[in-house]
PDB file of N, CA and C in Angstrom:
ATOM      1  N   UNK A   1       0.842  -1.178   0.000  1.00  0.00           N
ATOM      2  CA  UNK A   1       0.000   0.000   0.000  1.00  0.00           C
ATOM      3  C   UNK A   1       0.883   1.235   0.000  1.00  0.00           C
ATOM      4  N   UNK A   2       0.531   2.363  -0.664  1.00  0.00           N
ATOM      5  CA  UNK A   2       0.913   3.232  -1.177  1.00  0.00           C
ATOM      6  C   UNK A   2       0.986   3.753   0.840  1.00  0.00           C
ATOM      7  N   UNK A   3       2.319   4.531   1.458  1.00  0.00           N
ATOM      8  CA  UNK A   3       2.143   4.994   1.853  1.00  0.00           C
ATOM      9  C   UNK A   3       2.867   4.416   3.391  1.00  0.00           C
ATOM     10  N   UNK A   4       2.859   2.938   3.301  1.00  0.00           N
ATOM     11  CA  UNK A   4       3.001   2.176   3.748  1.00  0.00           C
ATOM     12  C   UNK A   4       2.394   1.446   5.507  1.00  0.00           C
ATOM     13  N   UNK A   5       2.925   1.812   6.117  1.00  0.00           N
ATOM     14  CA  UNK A   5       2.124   1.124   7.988  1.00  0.00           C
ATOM     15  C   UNK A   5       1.133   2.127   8.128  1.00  0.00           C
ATOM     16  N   UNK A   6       1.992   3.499   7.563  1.00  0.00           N
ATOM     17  CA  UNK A   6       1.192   4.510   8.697  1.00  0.00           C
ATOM     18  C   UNK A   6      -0.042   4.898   7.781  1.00  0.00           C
ATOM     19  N   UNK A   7      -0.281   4.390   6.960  1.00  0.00           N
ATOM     20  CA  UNK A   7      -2.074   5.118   6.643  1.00  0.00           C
ATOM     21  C   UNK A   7      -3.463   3.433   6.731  1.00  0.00           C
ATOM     22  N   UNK A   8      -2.485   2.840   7.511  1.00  0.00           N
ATOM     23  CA  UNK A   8      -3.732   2.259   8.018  1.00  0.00           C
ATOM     24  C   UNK A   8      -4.333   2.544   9.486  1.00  0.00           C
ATOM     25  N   UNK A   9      -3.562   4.040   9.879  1.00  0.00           N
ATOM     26  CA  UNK A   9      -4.188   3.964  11.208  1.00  0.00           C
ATOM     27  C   UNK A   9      -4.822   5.820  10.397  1.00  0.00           C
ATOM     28  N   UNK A  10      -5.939   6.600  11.006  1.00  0.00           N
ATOM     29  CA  UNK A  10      -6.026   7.952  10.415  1.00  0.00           C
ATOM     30  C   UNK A  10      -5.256   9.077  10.394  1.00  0.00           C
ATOM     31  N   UNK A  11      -5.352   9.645   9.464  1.00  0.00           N
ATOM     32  CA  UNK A  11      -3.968  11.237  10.094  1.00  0.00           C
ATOM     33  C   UNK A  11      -4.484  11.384  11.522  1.00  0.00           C
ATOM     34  N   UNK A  12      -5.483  11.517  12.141  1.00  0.00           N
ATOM     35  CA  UNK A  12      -5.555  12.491  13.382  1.00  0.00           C
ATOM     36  C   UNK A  12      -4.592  11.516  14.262  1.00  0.00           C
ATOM     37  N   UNK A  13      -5.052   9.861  13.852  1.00  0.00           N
ATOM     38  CA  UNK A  13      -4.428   9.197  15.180  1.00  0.00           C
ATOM     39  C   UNK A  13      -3.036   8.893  15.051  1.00  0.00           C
ATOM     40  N   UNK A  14      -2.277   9.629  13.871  1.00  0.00           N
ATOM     41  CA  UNK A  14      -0.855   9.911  14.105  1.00  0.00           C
ATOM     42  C   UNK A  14       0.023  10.881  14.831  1.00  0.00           C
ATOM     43  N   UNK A  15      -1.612  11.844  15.087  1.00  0.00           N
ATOM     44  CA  UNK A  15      -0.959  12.855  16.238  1.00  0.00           C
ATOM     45  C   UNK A  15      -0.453  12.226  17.280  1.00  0.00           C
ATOM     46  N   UNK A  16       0.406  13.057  18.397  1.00  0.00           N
ATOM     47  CA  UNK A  16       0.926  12.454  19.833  1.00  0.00           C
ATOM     48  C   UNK A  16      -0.478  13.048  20.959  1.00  0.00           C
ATOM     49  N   UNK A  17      -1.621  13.824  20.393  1.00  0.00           N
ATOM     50  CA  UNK A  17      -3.064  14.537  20.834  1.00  0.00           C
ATOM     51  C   UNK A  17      -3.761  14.372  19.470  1.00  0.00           C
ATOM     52  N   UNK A  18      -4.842  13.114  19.291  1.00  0.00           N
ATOM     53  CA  UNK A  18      -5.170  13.495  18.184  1.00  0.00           C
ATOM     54  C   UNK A  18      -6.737  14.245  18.608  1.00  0.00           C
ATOM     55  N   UNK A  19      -6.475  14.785  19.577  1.00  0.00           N
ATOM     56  CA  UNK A  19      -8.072  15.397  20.188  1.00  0.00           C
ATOM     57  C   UNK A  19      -7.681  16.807  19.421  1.00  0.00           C
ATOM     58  N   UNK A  20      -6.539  17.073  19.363  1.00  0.00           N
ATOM     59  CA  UNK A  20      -6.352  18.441  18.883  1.00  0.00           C
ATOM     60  C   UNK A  20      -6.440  18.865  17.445  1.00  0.00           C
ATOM     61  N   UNK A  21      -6.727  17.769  16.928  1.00  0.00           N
ATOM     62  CA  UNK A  21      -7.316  18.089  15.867  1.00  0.00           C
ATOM     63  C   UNK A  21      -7.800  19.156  15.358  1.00  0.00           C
ATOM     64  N   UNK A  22      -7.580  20.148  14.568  1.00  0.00           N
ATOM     65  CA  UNK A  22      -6.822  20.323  13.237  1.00  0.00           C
ATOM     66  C   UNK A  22      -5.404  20.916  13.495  1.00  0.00           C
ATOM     67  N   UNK A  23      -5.505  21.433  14.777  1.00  0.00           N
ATOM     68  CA  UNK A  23      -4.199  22.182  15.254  1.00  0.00           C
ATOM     69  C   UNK A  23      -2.613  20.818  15.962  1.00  0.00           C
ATOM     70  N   UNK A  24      -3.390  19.769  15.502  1.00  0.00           N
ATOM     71  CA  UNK A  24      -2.355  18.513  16.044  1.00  0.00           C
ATOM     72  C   UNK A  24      -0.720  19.021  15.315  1.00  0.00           C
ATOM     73  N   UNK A  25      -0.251  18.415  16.397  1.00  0.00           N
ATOM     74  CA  UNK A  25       1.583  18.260  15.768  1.00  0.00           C
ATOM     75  C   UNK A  25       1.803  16.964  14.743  1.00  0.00           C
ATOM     76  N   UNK A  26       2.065  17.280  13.916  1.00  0.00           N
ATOM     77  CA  UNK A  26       2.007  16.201  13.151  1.00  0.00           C
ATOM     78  C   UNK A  26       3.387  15.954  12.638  1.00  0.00           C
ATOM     79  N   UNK A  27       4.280  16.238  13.183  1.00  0.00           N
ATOM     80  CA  UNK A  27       5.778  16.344  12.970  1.00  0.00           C
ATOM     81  C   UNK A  27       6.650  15.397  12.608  1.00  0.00           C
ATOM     82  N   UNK A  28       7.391  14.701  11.733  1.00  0.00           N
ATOM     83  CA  UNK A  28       7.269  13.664  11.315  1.00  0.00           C
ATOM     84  C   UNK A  28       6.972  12.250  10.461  1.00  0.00           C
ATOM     85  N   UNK A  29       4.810  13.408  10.038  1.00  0.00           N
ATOM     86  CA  UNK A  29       4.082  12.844   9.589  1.00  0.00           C
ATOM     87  C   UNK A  29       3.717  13.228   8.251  1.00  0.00           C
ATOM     88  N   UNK A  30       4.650  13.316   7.415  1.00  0.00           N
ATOM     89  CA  UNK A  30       4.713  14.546   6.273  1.00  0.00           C
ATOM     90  C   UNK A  30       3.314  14.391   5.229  1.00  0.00           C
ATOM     91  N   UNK A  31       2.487  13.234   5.054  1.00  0.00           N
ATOM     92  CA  UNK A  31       1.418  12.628   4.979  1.00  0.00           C
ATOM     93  C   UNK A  31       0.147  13.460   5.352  1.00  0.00           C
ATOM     94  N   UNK A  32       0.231  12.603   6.819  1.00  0.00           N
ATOM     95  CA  UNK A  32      -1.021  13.540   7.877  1.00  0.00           C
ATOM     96  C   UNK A  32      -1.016  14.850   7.764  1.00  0.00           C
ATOM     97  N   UNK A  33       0.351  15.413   7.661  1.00  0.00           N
ATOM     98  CA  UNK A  33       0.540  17.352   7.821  1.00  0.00           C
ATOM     99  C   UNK A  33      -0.540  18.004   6.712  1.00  0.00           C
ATOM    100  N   UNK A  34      -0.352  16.422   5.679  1.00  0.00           N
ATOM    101  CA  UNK A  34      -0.459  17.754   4.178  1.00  0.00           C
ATOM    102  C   UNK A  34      -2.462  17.033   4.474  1.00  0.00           C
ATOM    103  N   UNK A  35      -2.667  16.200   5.210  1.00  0.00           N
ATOM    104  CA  UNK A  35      -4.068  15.947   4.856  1.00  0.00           C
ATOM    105  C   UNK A  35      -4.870  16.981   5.982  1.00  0.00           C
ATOM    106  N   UNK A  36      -3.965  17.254   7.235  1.00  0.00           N
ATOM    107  CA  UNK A  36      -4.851  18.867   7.847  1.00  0.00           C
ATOM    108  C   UNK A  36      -4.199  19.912   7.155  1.00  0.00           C
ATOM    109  N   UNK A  37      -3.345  20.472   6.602  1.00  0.00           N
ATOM    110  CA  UNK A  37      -3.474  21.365   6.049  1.00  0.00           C
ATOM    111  C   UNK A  37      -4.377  21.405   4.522  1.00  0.00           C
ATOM    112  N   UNK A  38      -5.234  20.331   4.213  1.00  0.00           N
ATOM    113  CA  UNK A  38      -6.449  20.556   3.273  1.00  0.00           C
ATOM    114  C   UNK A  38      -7.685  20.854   3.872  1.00  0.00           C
ATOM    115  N   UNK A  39      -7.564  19.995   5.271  1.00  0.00           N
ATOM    116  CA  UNK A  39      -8.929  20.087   5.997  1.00  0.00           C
ATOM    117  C   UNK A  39      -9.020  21.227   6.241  1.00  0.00           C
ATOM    118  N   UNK A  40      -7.648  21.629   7.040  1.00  0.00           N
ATOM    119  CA  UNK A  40      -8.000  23.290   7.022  1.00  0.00           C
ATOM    120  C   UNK A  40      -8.374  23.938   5.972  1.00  0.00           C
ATOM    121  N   UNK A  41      -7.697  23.974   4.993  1.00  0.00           N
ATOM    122  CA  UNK A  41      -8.103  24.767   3.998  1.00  0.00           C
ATOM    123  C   UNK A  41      -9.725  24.765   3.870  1.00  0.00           C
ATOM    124  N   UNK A  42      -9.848  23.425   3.427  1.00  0.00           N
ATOM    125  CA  UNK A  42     -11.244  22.922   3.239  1.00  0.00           C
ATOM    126  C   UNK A  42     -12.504  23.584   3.930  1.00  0.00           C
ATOM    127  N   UNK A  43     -12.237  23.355   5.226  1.00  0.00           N
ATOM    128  CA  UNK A  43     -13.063  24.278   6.181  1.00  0.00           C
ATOM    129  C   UNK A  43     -12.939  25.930   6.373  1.00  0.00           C
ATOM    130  N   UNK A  44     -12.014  26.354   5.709  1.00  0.00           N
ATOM    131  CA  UNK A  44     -11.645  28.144   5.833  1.00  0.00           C
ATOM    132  C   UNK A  44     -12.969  28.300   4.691  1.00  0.00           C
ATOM    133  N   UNK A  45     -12.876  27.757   3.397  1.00  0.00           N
ATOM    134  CA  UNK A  45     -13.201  28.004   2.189  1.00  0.00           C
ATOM    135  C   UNK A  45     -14.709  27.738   2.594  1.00  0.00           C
ATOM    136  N   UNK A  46     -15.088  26.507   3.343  1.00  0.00           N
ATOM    137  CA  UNK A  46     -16.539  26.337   3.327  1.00  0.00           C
ATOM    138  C   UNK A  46     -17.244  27.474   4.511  1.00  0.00           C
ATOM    139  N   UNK A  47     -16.338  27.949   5.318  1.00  0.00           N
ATOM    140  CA  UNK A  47     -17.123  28.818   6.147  1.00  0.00           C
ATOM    141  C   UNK A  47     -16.920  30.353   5.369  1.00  0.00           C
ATOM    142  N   UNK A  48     -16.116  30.589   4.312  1.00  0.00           N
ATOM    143  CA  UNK A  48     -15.925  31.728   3.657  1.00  0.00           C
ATOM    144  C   UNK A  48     -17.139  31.803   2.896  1.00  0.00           C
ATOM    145  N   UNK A  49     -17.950  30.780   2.223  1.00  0.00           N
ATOM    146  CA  UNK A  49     -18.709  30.756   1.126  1.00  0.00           C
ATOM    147  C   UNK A  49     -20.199  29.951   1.833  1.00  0.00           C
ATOM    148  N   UNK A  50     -19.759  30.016   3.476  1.00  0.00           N
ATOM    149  CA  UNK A  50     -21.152  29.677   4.037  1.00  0.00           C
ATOM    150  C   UNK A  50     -22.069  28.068   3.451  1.00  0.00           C
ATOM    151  N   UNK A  51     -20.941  27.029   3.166  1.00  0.00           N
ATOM    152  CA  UNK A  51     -21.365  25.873   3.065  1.00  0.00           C
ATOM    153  C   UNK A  51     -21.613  25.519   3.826  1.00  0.00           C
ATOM    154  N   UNK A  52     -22.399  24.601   4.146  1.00  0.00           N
ATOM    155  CA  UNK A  52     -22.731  23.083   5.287  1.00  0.00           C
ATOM    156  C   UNK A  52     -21.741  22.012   4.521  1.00  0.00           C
ATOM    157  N   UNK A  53     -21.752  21.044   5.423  1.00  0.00           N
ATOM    158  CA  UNK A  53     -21.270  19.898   4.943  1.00  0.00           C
ATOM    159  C   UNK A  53     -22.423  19.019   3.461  1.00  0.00           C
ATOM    160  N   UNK A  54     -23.588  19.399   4.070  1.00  0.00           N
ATOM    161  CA  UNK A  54     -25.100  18.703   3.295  1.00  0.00           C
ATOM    162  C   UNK A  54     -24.383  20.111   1.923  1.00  0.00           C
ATOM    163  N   UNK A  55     -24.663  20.513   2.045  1.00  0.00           N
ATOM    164  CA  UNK A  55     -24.444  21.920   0.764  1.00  0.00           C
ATOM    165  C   UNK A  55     -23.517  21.528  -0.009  1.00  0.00           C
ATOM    166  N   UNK A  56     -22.171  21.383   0.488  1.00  0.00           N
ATOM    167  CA  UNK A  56     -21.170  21.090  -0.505  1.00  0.00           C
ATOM    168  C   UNK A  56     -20.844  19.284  -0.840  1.00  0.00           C
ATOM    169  N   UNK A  57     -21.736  18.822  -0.390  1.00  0.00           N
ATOM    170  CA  UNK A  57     -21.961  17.634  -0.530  1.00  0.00           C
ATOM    171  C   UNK A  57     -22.341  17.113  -1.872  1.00  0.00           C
ATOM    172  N   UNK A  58     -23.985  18.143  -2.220  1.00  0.00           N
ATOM    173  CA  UNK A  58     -24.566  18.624  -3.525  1.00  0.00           C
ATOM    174  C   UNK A  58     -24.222  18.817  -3.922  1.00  0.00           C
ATOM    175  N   UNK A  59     -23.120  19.832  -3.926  1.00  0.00           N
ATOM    176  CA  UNK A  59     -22.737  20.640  -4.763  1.00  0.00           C
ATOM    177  C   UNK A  59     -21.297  19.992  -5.908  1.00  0.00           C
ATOM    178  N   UNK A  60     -20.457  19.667  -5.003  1.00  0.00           N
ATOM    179  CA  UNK A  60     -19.334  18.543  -5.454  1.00  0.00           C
ATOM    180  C   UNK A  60     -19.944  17.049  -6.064  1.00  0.00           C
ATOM    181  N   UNK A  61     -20.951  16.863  -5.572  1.00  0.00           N
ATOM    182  CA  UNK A  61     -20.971  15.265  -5.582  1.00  0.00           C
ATOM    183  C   UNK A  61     -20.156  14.260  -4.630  1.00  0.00           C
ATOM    184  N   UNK A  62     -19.447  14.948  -3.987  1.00  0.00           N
ATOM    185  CA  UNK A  62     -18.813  14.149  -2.557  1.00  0.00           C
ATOM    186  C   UNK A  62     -19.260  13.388  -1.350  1.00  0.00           C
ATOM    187  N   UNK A  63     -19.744  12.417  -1.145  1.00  0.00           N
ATOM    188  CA  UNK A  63     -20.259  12.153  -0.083  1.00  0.00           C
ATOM    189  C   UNK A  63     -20.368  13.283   0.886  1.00  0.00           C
ATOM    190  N   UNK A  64     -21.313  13.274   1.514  1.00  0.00           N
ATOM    191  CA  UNK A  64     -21.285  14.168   2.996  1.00  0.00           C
ATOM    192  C   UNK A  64     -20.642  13.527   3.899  1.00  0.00           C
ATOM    193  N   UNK A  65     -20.508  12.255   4.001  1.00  0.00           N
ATOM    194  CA  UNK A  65     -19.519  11.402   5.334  1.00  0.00           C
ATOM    195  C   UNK A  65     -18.224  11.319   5.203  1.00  0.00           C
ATOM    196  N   UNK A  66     -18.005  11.790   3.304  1.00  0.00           N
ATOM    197  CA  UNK A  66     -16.470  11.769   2.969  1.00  0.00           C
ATOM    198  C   UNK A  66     -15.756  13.028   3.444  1.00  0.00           C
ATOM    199  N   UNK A  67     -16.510  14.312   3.228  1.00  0.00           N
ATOM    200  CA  UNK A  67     -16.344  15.465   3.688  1.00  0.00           C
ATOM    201  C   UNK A  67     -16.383  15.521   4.922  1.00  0.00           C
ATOM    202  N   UNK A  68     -16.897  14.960   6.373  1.00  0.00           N
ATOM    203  CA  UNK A  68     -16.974  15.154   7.543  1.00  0.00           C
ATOM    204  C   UNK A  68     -15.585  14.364   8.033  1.00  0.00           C
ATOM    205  N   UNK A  69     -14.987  13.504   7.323  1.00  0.00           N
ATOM    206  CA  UNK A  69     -14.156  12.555   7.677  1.00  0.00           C
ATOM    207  C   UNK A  69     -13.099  13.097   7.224  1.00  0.00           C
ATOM    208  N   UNK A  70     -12.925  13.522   6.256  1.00  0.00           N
ATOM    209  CA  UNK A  70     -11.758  14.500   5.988  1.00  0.00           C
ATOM    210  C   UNK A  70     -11.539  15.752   6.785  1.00  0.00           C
ATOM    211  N   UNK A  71     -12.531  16.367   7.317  1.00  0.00           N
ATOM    212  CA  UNK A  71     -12.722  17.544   8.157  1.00  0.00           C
ATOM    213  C   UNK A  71     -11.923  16.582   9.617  1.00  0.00           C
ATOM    214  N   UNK A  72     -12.483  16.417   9.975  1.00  0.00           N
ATOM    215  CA  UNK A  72     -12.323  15.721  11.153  1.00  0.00           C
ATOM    216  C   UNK A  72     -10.936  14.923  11.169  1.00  0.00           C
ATOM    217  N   UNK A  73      -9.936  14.601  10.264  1.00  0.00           N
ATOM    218  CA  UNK A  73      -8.765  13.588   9.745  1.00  0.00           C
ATOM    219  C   UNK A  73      -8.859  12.046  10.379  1.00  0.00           C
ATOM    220  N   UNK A  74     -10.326  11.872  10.187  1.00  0.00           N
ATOM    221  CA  UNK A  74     -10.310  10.656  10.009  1.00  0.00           C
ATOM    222  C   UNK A  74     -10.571   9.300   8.625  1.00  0.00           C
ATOM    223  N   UNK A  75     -10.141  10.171   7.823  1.00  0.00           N
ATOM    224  CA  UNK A  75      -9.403   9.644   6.534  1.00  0.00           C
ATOM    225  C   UNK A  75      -8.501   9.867   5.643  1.00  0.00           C
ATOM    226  N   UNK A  76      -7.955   9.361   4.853  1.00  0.00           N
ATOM    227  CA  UNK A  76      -7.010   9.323   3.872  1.00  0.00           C
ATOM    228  C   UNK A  76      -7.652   9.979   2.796  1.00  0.00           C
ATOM    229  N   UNK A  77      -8.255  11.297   2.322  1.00  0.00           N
ATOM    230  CA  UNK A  77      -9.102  11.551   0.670  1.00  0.00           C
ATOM    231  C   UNK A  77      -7.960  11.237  -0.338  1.00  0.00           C
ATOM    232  N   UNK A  78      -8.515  11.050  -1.237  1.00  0.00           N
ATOM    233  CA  UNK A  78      -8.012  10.404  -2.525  1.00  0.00           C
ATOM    234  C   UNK A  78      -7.836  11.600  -3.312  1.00  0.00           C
ATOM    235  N   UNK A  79      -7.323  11.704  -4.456  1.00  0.00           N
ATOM    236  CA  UNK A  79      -7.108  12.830  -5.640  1.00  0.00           C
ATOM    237  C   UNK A  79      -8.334  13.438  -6.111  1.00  0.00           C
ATOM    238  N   UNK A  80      -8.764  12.233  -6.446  1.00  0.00           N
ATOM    239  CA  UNK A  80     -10.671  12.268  -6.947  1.00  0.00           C
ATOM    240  C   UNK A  80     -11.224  13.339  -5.892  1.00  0.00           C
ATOM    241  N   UNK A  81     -11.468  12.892  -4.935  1.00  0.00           N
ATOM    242  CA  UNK A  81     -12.093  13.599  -4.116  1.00  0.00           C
ATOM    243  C   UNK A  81     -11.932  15.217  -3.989  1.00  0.00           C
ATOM    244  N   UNK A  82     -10.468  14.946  -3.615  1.00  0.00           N
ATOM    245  CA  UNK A  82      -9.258  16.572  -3.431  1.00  0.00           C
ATOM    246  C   UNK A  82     -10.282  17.214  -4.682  1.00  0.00           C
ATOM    247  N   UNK A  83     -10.110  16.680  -6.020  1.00  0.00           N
ATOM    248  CA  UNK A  83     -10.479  17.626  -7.898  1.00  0.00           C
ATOM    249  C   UNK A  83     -11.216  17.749  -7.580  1.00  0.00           C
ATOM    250  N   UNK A  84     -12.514  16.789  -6.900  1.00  0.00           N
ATOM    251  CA  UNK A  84     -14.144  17.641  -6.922  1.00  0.00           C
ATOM    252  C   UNK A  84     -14.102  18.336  -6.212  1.00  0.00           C
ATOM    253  N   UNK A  85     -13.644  18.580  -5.118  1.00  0.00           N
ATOM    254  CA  UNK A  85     -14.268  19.507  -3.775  1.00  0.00           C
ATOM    255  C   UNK A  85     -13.508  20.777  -4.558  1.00  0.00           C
ATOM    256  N   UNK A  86     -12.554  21.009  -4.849  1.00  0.00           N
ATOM    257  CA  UNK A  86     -11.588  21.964  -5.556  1.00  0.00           C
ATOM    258  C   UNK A  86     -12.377  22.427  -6.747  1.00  0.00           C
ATOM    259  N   UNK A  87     -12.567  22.191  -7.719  1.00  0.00           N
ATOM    260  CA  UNK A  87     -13.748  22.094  -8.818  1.00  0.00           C
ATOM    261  C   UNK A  87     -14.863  22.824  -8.315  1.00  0.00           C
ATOM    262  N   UNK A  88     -15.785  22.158  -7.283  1.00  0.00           N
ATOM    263  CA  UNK A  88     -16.746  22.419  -6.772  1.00  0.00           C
ATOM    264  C   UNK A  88     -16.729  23.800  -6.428  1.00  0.00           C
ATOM    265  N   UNK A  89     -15.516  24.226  -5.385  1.00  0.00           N
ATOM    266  CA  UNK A  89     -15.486  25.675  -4.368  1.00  0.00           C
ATOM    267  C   UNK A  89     -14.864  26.390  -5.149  1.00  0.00           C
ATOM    268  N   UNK A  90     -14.222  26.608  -6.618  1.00  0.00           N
ATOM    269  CA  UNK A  90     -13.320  27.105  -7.074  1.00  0.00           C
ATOM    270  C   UNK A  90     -11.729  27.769  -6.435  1.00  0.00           C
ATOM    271  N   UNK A  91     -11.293  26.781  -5.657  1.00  0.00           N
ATOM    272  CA  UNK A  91     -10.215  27.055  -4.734  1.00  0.00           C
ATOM    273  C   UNK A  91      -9.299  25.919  -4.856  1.00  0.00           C
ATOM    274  N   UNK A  92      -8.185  26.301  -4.693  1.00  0.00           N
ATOM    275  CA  UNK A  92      -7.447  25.019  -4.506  1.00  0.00           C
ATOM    276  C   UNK A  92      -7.093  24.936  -3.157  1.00  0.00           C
ATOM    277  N   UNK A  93      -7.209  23.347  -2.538  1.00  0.00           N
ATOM    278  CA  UNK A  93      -7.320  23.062  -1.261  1.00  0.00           C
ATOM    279  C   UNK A  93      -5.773  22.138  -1.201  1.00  0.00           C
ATOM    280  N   UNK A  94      -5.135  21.897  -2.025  1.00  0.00           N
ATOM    281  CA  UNK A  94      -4.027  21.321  -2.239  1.00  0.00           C
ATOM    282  C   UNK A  94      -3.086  21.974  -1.598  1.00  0.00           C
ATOM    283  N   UNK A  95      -1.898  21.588  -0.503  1.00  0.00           N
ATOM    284  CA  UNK A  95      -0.947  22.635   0.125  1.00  0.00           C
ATOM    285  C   UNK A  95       0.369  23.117  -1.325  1.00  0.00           C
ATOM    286  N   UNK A  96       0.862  23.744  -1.023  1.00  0.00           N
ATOM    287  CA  UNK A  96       1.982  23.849  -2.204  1.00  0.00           C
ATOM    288  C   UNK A  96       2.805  23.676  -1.123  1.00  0.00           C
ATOM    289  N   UNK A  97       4.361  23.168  -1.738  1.00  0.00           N
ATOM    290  CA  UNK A  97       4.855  22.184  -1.716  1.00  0.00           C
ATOM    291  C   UNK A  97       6.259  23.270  -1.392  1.00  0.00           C
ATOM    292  N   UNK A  98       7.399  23.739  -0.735  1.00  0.00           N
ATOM    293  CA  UNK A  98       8.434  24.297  -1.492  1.00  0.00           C
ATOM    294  C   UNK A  98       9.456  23.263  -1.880  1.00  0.00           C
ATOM    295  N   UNK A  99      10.037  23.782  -2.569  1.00  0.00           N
ATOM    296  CA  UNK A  99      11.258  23.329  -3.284  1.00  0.00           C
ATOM    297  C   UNK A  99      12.420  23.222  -2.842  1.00  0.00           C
ATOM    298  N   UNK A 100      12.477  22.343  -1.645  1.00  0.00           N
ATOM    299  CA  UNK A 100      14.363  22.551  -1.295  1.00  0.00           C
ATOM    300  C   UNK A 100      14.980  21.406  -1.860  1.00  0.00           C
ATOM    301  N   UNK A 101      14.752  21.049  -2.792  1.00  0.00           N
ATOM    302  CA  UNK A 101      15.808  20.411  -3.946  1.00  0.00           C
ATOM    303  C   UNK A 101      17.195  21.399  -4.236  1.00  0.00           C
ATOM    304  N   UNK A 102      16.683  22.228  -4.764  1.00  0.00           N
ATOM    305  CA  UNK A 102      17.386  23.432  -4.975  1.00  0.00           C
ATOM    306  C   UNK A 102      17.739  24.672  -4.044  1.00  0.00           C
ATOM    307  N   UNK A 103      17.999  24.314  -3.023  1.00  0.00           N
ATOM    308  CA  UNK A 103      18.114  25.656  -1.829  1.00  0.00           C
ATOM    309  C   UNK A 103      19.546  25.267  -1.326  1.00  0.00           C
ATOM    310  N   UNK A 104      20.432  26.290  -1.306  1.00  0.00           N
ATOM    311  CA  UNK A 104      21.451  25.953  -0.422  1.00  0.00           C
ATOM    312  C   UNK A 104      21.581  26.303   1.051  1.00  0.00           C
ATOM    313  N   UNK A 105      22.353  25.239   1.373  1.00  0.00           N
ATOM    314  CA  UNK A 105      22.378  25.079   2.887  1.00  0.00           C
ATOM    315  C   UNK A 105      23.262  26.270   3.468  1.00  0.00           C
ATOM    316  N   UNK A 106      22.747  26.488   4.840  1.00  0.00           N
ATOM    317  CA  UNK A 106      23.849  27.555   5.018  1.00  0.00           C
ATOM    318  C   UNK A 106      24.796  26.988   6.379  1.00  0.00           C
TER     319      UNK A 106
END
């Protein structure tokens, strides 16, 4: 499996607090980091544009339990999912990435 031990347990429960959820330390977890920093996103964008979970549910075609579970990081979302909800809100919920391939050390 893509990803390997650690995505059979959820991002939240890779926190060392996964009660703290969305604000968890996820340090380590370069995975989990990037799946709350969508949730966050996810949730900035739906309270910016006054979605419900039921609303953008419709609206994407996303499950509503897929969206609560991603909110919450108790799942892994898939690409599919990431394009509709993104599609859907006209936002990208994807983190960007930097580039230290190319950065020198000091």
């Amino acid at each position: 499996m893509v990803g390997g031990r650690a995505r059979s347990r959820a991002p939240r429960e890779l926190a060392d607090d996964p009660q703290a959820w969305p604000h968890a330390d996820l340090t380590g977890h370069r995975a989990a980091a990037h799946v709350q920093e969508i949730a966050g996103a996810l949730a900035a964008v739906m309270a910016e544009q006054g979605l419900s979970r039921r609303g953008l549910a419709a609206f994407s075609g996303v499950n509503r339990q897929s969206i609560a579970d991603l909110l919450t990081g108790r799942s892994w979302p898939d690409v599919a999912t990431i394009a509709c909800l993104e599609h859907a809100l006209g936002r990208r919920l994807w983190p960007s990435v930097p580039d230290h391939r190319n950065s020198e050390s000091a």
